[in-house]
N, C-alpha and C. Protein backbone atom coordinates (compact mmCIF):
# COMPACT_ATOMS: atom_id res chain seq x y z
N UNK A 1 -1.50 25.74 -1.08
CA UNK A 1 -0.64 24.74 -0.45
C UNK A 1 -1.47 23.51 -0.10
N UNK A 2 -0.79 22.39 -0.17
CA UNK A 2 -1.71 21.47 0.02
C UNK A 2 -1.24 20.48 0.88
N UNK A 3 -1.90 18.98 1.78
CA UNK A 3 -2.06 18.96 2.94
C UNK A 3 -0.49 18.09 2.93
N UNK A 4 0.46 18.14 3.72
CA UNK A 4 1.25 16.65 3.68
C UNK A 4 0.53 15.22 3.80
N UNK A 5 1.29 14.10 3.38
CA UNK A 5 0.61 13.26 3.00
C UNK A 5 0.42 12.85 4.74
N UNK A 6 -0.62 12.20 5.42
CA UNK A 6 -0.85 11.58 6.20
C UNK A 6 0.15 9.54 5.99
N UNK A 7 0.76 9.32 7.29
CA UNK A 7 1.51 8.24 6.34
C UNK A 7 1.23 7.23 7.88
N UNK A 8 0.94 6.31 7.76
CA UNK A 8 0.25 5.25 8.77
C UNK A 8 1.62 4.29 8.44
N UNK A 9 2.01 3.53 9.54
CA UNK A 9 2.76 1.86 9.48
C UNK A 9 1.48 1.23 10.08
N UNK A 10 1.78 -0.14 9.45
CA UNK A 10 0.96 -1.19 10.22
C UNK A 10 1.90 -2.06 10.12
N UNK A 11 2.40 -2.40 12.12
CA UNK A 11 3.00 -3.25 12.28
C UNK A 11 3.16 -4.45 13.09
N UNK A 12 4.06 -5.21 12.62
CA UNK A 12 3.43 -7.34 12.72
C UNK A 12 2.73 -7.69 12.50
N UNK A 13 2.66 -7.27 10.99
CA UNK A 13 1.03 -8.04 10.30
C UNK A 13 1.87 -9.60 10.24
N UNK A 14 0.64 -10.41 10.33
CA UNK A 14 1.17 -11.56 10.03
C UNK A 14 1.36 -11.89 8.37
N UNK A 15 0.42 -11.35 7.57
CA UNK A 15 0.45 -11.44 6.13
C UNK A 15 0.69 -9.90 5.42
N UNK A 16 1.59 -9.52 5.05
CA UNK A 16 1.11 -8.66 4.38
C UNK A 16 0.23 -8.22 3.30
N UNK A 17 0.39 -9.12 2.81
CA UNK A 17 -0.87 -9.10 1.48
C UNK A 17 -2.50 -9.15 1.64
N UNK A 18 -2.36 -10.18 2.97
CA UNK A 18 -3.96 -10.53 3.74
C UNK A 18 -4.23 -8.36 3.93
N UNK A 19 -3.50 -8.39 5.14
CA UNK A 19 -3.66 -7.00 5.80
C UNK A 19 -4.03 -5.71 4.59
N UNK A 20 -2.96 -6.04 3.37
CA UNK A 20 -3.22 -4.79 2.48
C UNK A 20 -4.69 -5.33 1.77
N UNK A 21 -4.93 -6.17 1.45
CA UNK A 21 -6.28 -6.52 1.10
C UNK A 21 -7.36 -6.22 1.66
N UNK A 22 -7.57 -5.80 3.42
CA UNK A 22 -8.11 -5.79 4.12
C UNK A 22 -8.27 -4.33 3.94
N UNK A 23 -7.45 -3.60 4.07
CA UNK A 23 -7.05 -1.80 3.69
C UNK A 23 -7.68 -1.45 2.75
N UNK A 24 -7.50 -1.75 1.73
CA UNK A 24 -7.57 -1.79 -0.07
C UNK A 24 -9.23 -2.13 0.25
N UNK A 25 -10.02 -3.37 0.68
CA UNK A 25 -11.19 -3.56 0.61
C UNK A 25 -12.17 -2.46 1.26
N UNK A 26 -11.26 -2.06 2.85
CA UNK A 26 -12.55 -0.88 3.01
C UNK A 26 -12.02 0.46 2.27
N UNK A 27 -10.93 1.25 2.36
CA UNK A 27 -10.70 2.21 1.25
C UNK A 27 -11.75 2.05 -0.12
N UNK A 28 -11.69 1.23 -0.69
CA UNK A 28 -13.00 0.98 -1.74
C UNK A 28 -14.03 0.82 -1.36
N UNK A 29 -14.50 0.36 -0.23
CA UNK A 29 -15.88 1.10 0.26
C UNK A 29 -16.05 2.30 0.19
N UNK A 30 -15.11 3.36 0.90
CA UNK A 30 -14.96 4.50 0.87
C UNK A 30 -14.74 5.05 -0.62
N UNK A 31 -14.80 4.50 -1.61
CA UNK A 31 -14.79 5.20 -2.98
C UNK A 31 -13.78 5.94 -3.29
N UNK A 32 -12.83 5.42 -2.51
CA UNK A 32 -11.42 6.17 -2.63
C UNK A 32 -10.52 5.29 -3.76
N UNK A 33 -9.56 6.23 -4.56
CA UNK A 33 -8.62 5.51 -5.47
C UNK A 33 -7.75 4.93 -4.77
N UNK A 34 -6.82 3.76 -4.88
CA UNK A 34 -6.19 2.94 -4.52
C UNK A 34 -4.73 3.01 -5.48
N UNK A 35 -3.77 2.88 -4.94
CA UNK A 35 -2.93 2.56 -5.81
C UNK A 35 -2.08 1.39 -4.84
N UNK A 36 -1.28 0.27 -5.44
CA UNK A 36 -0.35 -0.71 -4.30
C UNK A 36 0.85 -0.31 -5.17
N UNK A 37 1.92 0.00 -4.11
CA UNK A 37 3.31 -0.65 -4.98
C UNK A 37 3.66 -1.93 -4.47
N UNK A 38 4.11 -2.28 -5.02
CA UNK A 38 4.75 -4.00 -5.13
C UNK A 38 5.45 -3.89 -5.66
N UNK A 39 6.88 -3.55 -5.76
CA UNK A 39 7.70 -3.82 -6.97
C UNK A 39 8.46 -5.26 -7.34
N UNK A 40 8.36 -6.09 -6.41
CA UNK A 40 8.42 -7.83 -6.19
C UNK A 40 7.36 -8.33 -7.29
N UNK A 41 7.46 -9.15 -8.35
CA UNK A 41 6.79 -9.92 -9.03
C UNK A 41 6.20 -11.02 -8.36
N UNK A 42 6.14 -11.31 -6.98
CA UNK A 42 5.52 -12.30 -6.57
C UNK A 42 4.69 -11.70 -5.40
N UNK A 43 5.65 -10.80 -5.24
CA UNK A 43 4.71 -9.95 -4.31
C UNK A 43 2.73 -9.65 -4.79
N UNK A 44 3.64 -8.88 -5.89
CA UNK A 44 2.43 -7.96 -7.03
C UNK A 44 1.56 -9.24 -7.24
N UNK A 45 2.03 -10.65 -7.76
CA UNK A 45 0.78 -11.71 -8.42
C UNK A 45 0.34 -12.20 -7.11
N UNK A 46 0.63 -12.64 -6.39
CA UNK A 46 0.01 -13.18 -5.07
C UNK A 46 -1.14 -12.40 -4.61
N UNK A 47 -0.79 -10.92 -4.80
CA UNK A 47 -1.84 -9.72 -4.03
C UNK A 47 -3.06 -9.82 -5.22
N UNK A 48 -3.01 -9.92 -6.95
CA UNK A 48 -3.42 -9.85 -7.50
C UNK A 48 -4.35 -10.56 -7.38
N UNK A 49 -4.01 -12.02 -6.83
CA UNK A 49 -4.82 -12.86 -6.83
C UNK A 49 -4.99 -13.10 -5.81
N UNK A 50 -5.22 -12.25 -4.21
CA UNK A 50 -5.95 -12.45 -3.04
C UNK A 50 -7.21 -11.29 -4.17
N UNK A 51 -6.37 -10.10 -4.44
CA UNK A 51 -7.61 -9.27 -4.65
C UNK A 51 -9.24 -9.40 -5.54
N UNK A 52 -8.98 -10.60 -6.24
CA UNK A 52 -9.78 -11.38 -7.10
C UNK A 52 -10.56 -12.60 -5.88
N UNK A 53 -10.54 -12.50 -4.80
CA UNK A 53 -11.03 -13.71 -4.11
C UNK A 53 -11.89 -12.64 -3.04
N UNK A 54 -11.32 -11.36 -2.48
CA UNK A 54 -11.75 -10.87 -1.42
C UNK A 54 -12.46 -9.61 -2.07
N UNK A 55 -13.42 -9.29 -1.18
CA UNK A 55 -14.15 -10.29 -0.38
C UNK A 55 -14.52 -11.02 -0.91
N UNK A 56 -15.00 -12.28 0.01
CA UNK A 56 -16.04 -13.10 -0.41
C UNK A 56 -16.95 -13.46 -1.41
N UNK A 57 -17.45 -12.41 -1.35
CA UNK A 57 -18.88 -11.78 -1.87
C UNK A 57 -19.13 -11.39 -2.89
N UNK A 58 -17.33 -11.42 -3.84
CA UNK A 58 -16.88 -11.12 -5.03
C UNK A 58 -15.42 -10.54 -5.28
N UNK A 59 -15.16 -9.74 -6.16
CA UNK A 59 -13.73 -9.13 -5.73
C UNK A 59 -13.49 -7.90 -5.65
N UNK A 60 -12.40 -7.09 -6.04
CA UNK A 60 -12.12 -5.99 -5.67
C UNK A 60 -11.66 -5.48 -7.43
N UNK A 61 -12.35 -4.28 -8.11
CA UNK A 61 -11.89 -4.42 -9.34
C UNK A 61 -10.42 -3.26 -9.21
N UNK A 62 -9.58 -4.51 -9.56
CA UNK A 62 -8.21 -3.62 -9.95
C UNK A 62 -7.44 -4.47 -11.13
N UNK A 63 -6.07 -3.66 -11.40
CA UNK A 63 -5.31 -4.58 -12.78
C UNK A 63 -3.95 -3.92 -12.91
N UNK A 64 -2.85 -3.99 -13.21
CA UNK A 64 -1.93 -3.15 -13.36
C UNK A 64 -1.99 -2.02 -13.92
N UNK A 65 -0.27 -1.48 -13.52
CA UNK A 65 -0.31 -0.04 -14.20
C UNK A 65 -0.39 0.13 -15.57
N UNK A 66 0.24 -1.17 -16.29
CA UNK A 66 0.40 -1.38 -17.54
C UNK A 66 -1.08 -1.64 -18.67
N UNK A 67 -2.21 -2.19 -17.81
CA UNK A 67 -3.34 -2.14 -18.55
C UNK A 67 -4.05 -0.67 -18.82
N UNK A 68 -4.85 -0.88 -20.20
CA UNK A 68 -5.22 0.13 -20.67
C UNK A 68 -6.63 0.67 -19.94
N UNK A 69 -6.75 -0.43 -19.10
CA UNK A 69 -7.95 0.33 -17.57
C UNK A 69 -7.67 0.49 -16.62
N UNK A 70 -5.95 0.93 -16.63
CA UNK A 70 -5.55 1.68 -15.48
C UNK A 70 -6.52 3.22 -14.99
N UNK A 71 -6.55 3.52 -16.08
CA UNK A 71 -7.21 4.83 -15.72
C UNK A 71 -8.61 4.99 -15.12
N UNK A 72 -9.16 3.97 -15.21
CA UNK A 72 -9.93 4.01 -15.20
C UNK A 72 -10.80 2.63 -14.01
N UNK A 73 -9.93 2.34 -13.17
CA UNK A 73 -9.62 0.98 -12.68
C UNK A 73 -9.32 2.10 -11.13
N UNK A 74 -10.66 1.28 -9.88
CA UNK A 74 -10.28 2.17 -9.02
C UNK A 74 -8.82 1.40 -7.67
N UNK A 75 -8.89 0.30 -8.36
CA UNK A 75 -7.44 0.21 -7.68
C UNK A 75 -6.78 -0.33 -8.36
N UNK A 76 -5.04 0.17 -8.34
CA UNK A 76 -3.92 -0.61 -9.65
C UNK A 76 -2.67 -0.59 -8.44
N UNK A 77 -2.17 -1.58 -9.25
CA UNK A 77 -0.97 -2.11 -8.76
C UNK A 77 -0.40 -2.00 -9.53
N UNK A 78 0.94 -1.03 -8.89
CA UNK A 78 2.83 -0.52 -9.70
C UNK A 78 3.32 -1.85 -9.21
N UNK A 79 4.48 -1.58 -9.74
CA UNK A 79 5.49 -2.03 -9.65
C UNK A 79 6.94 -1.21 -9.71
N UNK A 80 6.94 -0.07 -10.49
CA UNK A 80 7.50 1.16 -10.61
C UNK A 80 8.16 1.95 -9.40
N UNK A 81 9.09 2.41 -9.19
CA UNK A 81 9.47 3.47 -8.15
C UNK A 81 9.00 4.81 -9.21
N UNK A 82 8.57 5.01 -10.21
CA UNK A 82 8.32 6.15 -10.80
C UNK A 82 7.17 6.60 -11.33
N UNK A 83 6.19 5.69 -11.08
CA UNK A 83 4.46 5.40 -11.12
C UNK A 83 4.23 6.98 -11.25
N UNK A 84 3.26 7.10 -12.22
CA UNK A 84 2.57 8.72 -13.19
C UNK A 84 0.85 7.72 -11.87
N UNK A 85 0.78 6.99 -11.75
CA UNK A 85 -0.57 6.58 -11.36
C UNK A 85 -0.89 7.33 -10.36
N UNK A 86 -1.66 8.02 -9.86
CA UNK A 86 -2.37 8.40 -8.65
C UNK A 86 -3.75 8.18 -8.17
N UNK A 87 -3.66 8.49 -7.12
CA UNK A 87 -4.60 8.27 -6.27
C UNK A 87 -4.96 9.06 -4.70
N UNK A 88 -6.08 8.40 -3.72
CA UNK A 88 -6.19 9.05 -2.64
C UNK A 88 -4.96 8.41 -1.99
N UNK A 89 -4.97 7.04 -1.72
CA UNK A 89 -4.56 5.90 -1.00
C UNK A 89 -3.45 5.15 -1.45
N UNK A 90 -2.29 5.38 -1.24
CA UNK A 90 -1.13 4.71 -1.43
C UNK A 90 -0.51 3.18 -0.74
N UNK A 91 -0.65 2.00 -0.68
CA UNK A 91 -0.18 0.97 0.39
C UNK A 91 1.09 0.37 -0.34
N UNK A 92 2.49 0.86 0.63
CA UNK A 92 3.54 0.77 0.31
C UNK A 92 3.94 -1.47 0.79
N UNK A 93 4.28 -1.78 0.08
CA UNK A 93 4.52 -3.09 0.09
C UNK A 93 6.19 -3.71 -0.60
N UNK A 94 6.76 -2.75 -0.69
CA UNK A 94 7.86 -2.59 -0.79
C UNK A 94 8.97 -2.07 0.32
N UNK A 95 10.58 -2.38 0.18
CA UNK A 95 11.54 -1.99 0.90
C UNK A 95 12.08 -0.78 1.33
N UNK A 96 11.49 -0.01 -0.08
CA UNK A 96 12.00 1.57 0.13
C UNK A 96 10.61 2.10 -0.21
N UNK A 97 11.01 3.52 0.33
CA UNK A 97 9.96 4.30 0.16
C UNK A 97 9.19 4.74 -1.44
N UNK A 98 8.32 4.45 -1.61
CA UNK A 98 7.88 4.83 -2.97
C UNK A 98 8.48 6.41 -3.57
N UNK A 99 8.78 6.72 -4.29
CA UNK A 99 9.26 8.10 -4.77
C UNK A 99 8.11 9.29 -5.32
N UNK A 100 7.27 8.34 -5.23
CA UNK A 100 5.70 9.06 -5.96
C UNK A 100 4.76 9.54 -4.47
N UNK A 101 5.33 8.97 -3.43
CA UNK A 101 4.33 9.35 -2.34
C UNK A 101 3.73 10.26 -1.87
N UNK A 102 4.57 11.38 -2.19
CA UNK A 102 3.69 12.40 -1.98
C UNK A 102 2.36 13.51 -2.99
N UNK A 103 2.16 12.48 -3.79
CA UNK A 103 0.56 13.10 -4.28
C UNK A 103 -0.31 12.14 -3.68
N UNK A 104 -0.21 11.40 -3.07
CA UNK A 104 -1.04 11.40 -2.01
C UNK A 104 -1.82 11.82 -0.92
N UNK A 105 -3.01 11.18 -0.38
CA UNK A 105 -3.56 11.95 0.51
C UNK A 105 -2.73 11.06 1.84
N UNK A 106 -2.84 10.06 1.61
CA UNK A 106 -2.24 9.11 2.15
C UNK A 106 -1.64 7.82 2.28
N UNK A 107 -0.79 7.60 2.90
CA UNK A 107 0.15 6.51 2.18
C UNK A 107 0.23 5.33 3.77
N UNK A 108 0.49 3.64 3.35
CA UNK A 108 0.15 2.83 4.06
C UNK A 108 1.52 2.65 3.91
N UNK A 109 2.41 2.33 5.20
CA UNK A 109 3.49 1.15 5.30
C UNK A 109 3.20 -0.10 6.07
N UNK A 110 3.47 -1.21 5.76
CA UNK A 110 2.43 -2.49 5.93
C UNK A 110 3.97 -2.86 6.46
N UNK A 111 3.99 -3.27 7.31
CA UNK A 111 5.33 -4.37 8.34
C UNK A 111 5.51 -5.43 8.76
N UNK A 112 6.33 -6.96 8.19
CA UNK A 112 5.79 -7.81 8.64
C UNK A 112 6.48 -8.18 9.91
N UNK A 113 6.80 -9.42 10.44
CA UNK A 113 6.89 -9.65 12.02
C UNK A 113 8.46 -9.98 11.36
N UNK A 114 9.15 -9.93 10.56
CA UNK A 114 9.91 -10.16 9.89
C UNK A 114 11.17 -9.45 10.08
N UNK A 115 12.29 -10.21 10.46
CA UNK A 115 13.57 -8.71 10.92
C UNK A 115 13.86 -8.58 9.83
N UNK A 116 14.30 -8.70 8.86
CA UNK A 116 14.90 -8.08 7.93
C UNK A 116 13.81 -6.33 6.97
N UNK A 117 12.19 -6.95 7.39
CA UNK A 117 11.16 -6.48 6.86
C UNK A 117 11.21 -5.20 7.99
N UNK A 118 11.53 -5.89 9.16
CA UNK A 118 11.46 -4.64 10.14
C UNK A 118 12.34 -3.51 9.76
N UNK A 119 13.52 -3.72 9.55
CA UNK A 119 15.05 -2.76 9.51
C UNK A 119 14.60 -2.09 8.30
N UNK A 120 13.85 -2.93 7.19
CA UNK A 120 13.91 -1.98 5.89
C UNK A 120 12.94 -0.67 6.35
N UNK A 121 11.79 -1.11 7.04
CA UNK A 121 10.70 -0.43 7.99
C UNK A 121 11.47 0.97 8.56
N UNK A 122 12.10 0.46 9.64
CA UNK A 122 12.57 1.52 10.14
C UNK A 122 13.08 2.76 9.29
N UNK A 123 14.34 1.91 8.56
CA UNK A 123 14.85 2.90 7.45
C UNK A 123 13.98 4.09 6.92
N UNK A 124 12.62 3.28 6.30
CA UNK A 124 11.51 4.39 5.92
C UNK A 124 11.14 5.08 6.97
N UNK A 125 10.51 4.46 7.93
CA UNK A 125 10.30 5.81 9.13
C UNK A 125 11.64 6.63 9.10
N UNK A 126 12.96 6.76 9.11
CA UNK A 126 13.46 7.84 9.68
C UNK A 126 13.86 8.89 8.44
N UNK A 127 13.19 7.97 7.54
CA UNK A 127 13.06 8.82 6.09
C UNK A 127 12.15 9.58 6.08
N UNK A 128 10.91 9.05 6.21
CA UNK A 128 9.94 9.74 6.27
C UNK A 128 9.89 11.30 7.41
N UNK A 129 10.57 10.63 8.75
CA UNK A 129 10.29 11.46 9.23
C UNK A 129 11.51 12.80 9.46
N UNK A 130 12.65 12.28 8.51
CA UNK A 130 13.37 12.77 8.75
C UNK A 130 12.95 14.49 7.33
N UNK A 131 12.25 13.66 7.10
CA UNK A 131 11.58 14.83 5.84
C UNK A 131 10.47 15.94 6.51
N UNK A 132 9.89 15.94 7.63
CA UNK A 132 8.95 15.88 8.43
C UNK A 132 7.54 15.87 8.34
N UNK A 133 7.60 14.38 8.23
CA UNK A 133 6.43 13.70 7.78
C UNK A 133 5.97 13.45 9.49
N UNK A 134 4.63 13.51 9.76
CA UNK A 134 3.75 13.21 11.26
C UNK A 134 3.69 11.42 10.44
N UNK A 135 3.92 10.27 12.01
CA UNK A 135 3.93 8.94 11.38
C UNK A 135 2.92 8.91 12.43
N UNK A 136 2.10 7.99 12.02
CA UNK A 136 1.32 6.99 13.24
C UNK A 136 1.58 5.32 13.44
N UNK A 137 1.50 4.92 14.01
CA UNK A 137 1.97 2.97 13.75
C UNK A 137 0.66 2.81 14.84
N UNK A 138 0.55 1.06 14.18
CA UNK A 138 -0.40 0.34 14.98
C UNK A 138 -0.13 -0.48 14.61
N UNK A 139 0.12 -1.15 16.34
CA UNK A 139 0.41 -2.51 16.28
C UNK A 139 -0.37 -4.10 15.91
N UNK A 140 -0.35 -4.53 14.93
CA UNK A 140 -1.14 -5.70 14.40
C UNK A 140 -1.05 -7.14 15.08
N UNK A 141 -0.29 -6.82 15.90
CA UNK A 141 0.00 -8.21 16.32
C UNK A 141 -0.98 -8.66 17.24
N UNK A 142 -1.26 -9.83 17.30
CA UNK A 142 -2.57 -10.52 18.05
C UNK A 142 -3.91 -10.28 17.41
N UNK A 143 -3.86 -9.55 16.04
CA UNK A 143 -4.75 -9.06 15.42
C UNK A 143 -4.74 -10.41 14.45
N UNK A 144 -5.81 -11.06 13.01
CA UNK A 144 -5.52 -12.21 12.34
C UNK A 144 -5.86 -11.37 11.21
């Protein structure tokens, strides 16, 4: 038997994309696989191209699900509700819950200060927990 997924919110980020970048950057310290859903096309290129800038110091090597170094690529970005991709680290950036979440070790819900972003939020928490998933949240706000 194996562990349920551990499933974190992070909420009133001011950016979501900043914040999942921030996630995504130390998780890859940690040598952990990465996967993002985005299923938003502007979502997905915007993140693509924070992840090519951050850090600093260089970037973060990832590419879609659709490239042929997905496999081999320690972080990729879906777009898919039906993603075959896995990983340790899941960061949900989408409205609904990913459908793949649980081969995970663990999965990120990223929240922005946003009501409409909030309600879709909630929805997933009482999904999640209505499955009985353990949630944790932390609040981002006053955080940059």
């Amino acid at each position: 038997r194996y562990a349920m997924t551990r499933i974190d919110f992070y909420l009133n980020a001011k950016s979501k994309q900043q914040l999942a970048s921030r996630i995504v950057s130390k998780a890859f310290l940690q040598q952990m696989r990465i996967v993002i859903h985005a299923p938003e096309e502007n979502v997905a290129r915007d993140l693509d191209k924070l992840l090519w800038m951050a850090p600093s110091t260089g970037f973060l090597p990832h590419c879609t699900e659709s490239s042929r170094l997905a496999p081999d690529t320690p972080i990729v970005i879906v777009r898919t509700h039906d993603s075959h991709t896995n990983g340790q680290l899941l960061v949900n950036l989408g409205g609904e819950p990913p459908r793949f979440f649980s081969r995970f070790e663990r999965l990120i819900e990223i929240v922005s200060d946003d009501e409409a972003d909030k309600a879709a939020a909630r929805a997933r928490f009482r999904h999640y927990k209505d499955m009985g998933y353990s949630l944790q949240h932390h609040d981002m706000s006053g955080r940059s």
